[in-house]
C-alpha atoms as a PDB file:
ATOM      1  CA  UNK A   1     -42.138 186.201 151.747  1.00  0.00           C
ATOM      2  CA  UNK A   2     -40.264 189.502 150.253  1.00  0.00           C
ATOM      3  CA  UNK A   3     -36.934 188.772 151.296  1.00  0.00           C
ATOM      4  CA  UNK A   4     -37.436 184.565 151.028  1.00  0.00           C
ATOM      5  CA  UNK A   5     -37.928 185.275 147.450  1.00  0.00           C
ATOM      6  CA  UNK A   6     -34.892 188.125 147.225  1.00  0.00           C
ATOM      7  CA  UNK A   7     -32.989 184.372 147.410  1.00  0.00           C
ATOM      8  CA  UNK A   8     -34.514 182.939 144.359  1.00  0.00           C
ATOM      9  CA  UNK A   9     -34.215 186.757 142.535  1.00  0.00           C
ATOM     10  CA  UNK A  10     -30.155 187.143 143.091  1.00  0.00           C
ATOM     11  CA  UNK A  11     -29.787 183.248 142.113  1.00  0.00           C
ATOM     12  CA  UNK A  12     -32.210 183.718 138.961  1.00  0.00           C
ATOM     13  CA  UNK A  13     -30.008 186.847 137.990  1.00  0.00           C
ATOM     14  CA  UNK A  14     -26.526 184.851 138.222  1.00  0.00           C
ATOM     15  CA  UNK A  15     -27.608 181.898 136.811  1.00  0.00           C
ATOM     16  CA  UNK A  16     -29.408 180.137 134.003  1.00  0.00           C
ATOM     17  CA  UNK A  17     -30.323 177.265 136.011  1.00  0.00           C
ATOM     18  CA  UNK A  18     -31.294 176.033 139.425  1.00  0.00           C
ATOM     19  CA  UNK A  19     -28.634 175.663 141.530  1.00  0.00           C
ATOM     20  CA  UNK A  20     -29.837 173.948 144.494  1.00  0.00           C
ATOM     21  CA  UNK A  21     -28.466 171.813 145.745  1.00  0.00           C
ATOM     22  CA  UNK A  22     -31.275 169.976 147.531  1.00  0.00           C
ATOM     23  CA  UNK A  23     -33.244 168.803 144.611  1.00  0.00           C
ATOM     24  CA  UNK A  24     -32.109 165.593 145.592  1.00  0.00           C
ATOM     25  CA  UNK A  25     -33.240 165.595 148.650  1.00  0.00           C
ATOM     26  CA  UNK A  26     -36.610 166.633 147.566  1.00  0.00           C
ATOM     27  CA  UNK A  27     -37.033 164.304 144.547  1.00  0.00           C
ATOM     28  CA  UNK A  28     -36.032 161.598 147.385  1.00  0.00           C
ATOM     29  CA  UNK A  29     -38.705 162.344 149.667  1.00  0.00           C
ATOM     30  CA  UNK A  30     -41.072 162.630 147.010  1.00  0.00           C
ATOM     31  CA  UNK A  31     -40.442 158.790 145.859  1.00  0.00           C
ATOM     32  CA  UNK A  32     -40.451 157.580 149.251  1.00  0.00           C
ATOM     33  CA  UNK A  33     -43.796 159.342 149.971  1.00  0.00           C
ATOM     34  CA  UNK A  34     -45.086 157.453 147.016  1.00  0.00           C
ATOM     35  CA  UNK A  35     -43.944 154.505 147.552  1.00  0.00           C
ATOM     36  CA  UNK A  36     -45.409 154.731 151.326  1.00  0.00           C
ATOM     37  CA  UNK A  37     -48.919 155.605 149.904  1.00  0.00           C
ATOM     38  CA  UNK A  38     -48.643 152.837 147.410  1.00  0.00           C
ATOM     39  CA  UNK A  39     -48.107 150.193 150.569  1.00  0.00           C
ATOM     40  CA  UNK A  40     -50.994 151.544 152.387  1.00  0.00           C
ATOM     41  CA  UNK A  41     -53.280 151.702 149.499  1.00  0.00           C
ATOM     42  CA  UNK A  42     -52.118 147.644 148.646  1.00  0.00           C
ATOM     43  CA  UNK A  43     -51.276 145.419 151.047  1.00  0.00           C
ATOM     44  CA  UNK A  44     -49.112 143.129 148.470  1.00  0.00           C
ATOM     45  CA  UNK A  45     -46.952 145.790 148.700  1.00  0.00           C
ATOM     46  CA  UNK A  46     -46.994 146.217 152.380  1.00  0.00           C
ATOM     47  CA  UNK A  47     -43.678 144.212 153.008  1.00  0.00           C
ATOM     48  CA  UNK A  48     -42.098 145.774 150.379  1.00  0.00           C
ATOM     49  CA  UNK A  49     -38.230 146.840 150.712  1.00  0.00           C
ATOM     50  CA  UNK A  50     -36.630 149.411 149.382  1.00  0.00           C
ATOM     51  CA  UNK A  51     -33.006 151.254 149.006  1.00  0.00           C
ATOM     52  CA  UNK A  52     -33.252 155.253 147.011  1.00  0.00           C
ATOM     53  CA  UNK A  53     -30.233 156.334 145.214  1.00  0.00           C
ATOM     54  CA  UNK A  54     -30.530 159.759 143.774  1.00  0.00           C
ATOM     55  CA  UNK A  55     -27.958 161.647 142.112  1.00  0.00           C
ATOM     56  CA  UNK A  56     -28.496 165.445 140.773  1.00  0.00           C
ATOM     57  CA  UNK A  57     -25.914 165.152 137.674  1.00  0.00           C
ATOM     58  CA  UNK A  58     -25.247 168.630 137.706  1.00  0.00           C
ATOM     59  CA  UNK A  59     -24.049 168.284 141.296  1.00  0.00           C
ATOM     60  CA  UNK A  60     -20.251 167.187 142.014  1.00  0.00           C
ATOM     61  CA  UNK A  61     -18.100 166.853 144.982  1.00  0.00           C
ATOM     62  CA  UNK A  62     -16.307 169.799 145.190  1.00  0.00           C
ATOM     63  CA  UNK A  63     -12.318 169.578 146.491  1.00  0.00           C
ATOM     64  CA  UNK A  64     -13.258 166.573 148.483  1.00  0.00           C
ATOM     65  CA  UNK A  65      -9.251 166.050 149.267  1.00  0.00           C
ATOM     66  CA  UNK A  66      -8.792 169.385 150.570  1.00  0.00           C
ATOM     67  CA  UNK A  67      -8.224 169.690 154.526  1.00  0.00           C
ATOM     68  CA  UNK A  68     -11.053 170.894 156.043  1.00  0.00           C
ATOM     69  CA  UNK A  69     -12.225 170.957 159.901  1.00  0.00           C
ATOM     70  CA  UNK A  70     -15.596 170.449 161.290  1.00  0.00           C
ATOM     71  CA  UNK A  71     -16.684 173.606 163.800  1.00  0.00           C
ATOM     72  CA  UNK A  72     -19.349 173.081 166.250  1.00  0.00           C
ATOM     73  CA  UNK A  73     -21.045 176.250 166.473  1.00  0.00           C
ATOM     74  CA  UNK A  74     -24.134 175.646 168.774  1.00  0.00           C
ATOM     75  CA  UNK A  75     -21.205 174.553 171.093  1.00  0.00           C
ATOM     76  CA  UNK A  76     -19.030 177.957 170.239  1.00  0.00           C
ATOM     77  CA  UNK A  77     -22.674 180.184 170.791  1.00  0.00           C
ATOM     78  CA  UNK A  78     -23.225 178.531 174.484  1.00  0.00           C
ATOM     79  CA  UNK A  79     -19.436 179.385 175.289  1.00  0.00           C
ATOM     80  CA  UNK A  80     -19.714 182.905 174.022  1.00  0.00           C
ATOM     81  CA  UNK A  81     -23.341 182.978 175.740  1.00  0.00           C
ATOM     82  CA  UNK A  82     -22.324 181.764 178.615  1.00  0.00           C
ATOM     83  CA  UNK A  83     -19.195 183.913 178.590  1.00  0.00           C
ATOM     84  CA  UNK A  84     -16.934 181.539 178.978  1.00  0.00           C
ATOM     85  CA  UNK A  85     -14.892 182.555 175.761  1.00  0.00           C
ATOM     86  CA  UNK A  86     -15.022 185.720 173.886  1.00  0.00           C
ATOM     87  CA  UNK A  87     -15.054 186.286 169.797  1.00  0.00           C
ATOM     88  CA  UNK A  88     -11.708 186.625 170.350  1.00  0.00           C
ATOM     89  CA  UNK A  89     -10.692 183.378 171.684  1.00  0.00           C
ATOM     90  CA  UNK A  90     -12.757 182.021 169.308  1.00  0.00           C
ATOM     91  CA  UNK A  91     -11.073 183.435 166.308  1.00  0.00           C
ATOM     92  CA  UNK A  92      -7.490 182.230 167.745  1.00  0.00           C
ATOM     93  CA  UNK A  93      -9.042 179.086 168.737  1.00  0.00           C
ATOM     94  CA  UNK A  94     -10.329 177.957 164.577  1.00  0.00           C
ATOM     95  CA  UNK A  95      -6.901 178.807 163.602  1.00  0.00           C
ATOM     96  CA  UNK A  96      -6.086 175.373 165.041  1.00  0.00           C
ATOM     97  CA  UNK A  97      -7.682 173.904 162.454  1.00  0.00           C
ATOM     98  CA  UNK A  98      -5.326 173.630 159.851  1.00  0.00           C
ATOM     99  CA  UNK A  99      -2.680 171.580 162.092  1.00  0.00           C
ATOM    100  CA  UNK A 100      -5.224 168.925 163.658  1.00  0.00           C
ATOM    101  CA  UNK A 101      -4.197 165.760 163.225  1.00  0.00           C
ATOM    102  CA  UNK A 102      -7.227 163.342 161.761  1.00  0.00           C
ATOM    103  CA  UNK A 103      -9.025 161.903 164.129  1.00  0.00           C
ATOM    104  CA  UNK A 104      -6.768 162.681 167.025  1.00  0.00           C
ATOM    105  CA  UNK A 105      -7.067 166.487 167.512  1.00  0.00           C
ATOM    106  CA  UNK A 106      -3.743 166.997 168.099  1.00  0.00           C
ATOM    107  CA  UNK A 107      -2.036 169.296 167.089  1.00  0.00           C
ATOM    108  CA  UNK A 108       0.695 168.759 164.340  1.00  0.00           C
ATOM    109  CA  UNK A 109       2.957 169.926 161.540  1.00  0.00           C
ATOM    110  CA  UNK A 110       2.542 169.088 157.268  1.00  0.00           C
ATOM    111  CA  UNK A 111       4.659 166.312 158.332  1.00  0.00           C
ATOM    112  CA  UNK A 112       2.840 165.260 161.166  1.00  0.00           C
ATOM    113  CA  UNK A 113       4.985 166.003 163.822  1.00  0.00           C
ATOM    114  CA  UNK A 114       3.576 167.286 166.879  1.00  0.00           C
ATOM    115  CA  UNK A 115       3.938 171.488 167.447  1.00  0.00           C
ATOM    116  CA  UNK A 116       5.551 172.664 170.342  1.00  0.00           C
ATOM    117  CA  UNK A 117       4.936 176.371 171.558  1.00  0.00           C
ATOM    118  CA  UNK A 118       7.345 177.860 169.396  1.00  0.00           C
ATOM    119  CA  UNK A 119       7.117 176.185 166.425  1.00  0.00           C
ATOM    120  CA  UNK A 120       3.502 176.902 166.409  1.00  0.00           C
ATOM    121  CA  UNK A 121       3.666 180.626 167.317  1.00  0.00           C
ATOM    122  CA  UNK A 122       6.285 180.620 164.116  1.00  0.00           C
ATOM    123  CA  UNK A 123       3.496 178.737 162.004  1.00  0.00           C
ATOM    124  CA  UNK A 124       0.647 181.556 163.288  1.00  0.00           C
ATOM    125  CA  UNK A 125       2.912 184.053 162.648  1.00  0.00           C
ATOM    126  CA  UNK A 126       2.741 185.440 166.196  1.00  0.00           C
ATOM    127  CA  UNK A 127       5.502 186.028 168.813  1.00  0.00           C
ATOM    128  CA  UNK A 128       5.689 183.385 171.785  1.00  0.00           C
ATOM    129  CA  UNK A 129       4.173 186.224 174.500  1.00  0.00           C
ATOM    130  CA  UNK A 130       1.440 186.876 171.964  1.00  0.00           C
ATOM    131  CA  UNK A 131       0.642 183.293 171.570  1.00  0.00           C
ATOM    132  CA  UNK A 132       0.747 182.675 175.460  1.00  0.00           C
ATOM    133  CA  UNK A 133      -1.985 185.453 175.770  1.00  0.00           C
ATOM    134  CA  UNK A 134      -4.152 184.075 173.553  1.00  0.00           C
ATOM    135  CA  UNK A 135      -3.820 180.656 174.298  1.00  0.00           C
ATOM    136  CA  UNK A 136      -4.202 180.596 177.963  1.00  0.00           C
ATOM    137  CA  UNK A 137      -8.008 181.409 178.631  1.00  0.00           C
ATOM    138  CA  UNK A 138      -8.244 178.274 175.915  1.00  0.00           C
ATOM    139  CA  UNK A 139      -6.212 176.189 178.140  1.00  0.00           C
ATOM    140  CA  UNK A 140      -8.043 178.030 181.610  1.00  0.00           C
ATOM    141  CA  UNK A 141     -11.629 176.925 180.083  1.00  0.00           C
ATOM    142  CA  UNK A 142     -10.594 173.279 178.909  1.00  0.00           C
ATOM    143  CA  UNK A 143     -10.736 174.355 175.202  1.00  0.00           C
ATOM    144  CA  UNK A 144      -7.179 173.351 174.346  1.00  0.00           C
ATOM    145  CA  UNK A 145      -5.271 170.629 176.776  1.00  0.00           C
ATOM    146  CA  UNK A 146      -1.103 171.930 177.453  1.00  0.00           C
ATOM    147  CA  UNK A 147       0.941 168.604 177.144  1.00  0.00           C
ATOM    148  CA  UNK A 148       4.144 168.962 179.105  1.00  0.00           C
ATOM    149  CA  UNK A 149       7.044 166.724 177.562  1.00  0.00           C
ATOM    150  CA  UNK A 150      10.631 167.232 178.122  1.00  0.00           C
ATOM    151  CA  UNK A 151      10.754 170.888 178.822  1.00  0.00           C
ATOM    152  CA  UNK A 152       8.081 171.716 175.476  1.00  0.00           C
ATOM    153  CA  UNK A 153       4.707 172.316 175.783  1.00  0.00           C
ATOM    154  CA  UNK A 154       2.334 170.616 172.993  1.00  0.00           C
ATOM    155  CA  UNK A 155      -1.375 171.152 172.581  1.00  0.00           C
ATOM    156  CA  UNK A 156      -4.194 169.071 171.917  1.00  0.00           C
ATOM    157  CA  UNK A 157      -8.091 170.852 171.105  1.00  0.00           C
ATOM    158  CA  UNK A 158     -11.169 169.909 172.231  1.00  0.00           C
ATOM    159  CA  UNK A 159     -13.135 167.726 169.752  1.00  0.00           C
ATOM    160  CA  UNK A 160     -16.529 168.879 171.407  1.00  0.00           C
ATOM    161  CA  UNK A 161     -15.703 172.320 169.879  1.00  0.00           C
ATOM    162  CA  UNK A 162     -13.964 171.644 166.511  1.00  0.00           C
ATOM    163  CA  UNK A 163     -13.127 168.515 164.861  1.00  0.00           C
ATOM    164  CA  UNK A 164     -11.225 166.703 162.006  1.00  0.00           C
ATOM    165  CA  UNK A 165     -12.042 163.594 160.553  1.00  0.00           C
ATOM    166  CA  UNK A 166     -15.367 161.019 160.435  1.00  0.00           C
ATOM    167  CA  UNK A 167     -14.693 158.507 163.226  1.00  0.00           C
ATOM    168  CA  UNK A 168     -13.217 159.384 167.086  1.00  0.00           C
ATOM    169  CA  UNK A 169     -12.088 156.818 169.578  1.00  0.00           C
ATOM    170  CA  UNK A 170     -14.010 157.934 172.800  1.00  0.00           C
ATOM    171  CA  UNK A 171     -10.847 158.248 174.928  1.00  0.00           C
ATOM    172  CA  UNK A 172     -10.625 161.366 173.603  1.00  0.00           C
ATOM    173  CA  UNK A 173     -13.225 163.173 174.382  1.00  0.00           C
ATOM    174  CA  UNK A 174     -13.395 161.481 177.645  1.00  0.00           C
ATOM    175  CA  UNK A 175     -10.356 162.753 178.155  1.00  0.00           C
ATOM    176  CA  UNK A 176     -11.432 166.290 178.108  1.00  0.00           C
ATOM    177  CA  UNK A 177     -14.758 165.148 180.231  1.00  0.00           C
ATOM    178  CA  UNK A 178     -12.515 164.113 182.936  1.00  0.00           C
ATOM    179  CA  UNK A 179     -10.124 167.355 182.738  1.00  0.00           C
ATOM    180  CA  UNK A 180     -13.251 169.319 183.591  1.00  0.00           C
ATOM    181  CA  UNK A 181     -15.246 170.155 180.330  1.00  0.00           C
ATOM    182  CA  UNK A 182     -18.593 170.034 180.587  1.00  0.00           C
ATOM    183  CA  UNK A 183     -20.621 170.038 177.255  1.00  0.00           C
ATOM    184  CA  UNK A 184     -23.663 172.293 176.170  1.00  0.00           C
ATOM    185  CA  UNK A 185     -26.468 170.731 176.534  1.00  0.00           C
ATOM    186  CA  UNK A 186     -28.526 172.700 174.139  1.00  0.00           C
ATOM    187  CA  UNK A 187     -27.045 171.474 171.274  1.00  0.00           C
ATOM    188  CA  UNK A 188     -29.838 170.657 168.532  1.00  0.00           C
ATOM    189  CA  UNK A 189     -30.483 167.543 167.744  1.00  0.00           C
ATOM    190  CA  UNK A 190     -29.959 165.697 164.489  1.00  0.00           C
ATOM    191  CA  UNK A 191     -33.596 166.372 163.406  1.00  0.00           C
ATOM    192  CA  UNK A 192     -33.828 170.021 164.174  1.00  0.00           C
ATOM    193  CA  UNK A 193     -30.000 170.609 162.503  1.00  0.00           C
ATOM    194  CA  UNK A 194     -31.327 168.869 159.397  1.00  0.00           C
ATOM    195  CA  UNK A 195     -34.289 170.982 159.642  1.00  0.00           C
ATOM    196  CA  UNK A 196     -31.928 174.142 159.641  1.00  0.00           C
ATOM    197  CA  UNK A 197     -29.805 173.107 156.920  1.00  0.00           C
ATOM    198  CA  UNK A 198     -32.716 172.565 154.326  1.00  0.00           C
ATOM    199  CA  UNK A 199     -33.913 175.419 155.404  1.00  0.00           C
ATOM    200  CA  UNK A 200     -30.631 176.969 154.400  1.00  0.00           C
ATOM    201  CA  UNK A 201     -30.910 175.462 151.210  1.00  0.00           C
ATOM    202  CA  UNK A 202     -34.572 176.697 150.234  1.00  0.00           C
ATOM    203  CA  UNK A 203     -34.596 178.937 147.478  1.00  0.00           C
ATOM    204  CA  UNK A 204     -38.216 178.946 146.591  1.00  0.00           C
ATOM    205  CA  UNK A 205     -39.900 178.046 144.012  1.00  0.00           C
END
């Protein structure tokens, strides 16, 4: 209880007002708990539809057009479990992100032109034996797929392990099923990640 509160004490001493973020959530559930009581207590209201919109005002979408990348990390802790991939890899591995093309995973320039070895070494800053190194127990384990064309190698990254975009046609990660990926399967399921995240957002009371 100490240190659930030490949450709510370092908030409380930074700011004047709440700043969760979940009060939405909670005000939701609340309704619809009421409104499920109030169909089992009358049964004119027992067919009784319903749609919730709740917005916190003091809540706004924060750089919404920014690039961002999704990371899968109960996928990254059974490859690091498993030994499969080290911190290491891993580290080299997210700095993918910021050239994935959306949707496709592949991996691209500002301008959307694909990145062969050097010019991506060049963008990470790294020299082309450095990048080999670090790229090739990624390629070994199925985390990045080498695309030979015309004499330059171009890479393409695993959307099992990180991701950008909403939508993916299922070639893709078929793709990397058939190349010899096989994904965790002690991933959490949408119930228990939910569970974690609010959990994450608890602040007391």
């Amino acid at each position: 209880m100490e240190n659930k509160n030490k949450t709510q004490e370092i908030l409380c001493m930074l700011f004047e007002a709440n700043v969760d973020t979940f009060k939405e959530q909670e005000a939701k559930e609340k309704i619809i708990q009421y409104i499920r009581e109030m169909k089992d207590e009358d049964s004119d209201y027992e067919k009784l539809s319903y749609s919730l919109f709740i917005q916190d005002t003091n809540n706004r979408a924060w750089q919404n057009k920014s690039h961002f990348y999704k990371v899968f990390f109960d996928e990254i802790d059974c490859l690091i479990t498993e030994e499969i991939l080290t911190q290491t890899n891993v580290d080299f591995l997210l700095r993918f992100g910021k050239y994935l093309k959306w949707e496709m995973n592949l991996v691209i320039d500002e301008k959307g032109i694909p990145l062969n070895q050097k010019k991506l070494s060049e963008k990470l800053k790294i020299n082309v034996r450095t990048f080999q190194k670090n790229i090739q127990p990624l390629i070994d384990n199925n985390i990045i797929l080498e695309i030979k064309l015309s004499r330059e190698n171009f890479y393409m990254v695993n959307p099992y392990v990180i991701f950008v975009g909403k939508n993916i046609n299922k070639q893709i990660p078929k793709l990397f099923d058939m190349i010899g990926y096989t994904p965790s399967k002690t991933s959490k399921s949408r119930t228990n990640r939910r569970k974690t995240i609010e959990k994450r957002g608890d602040i007391g009371d």
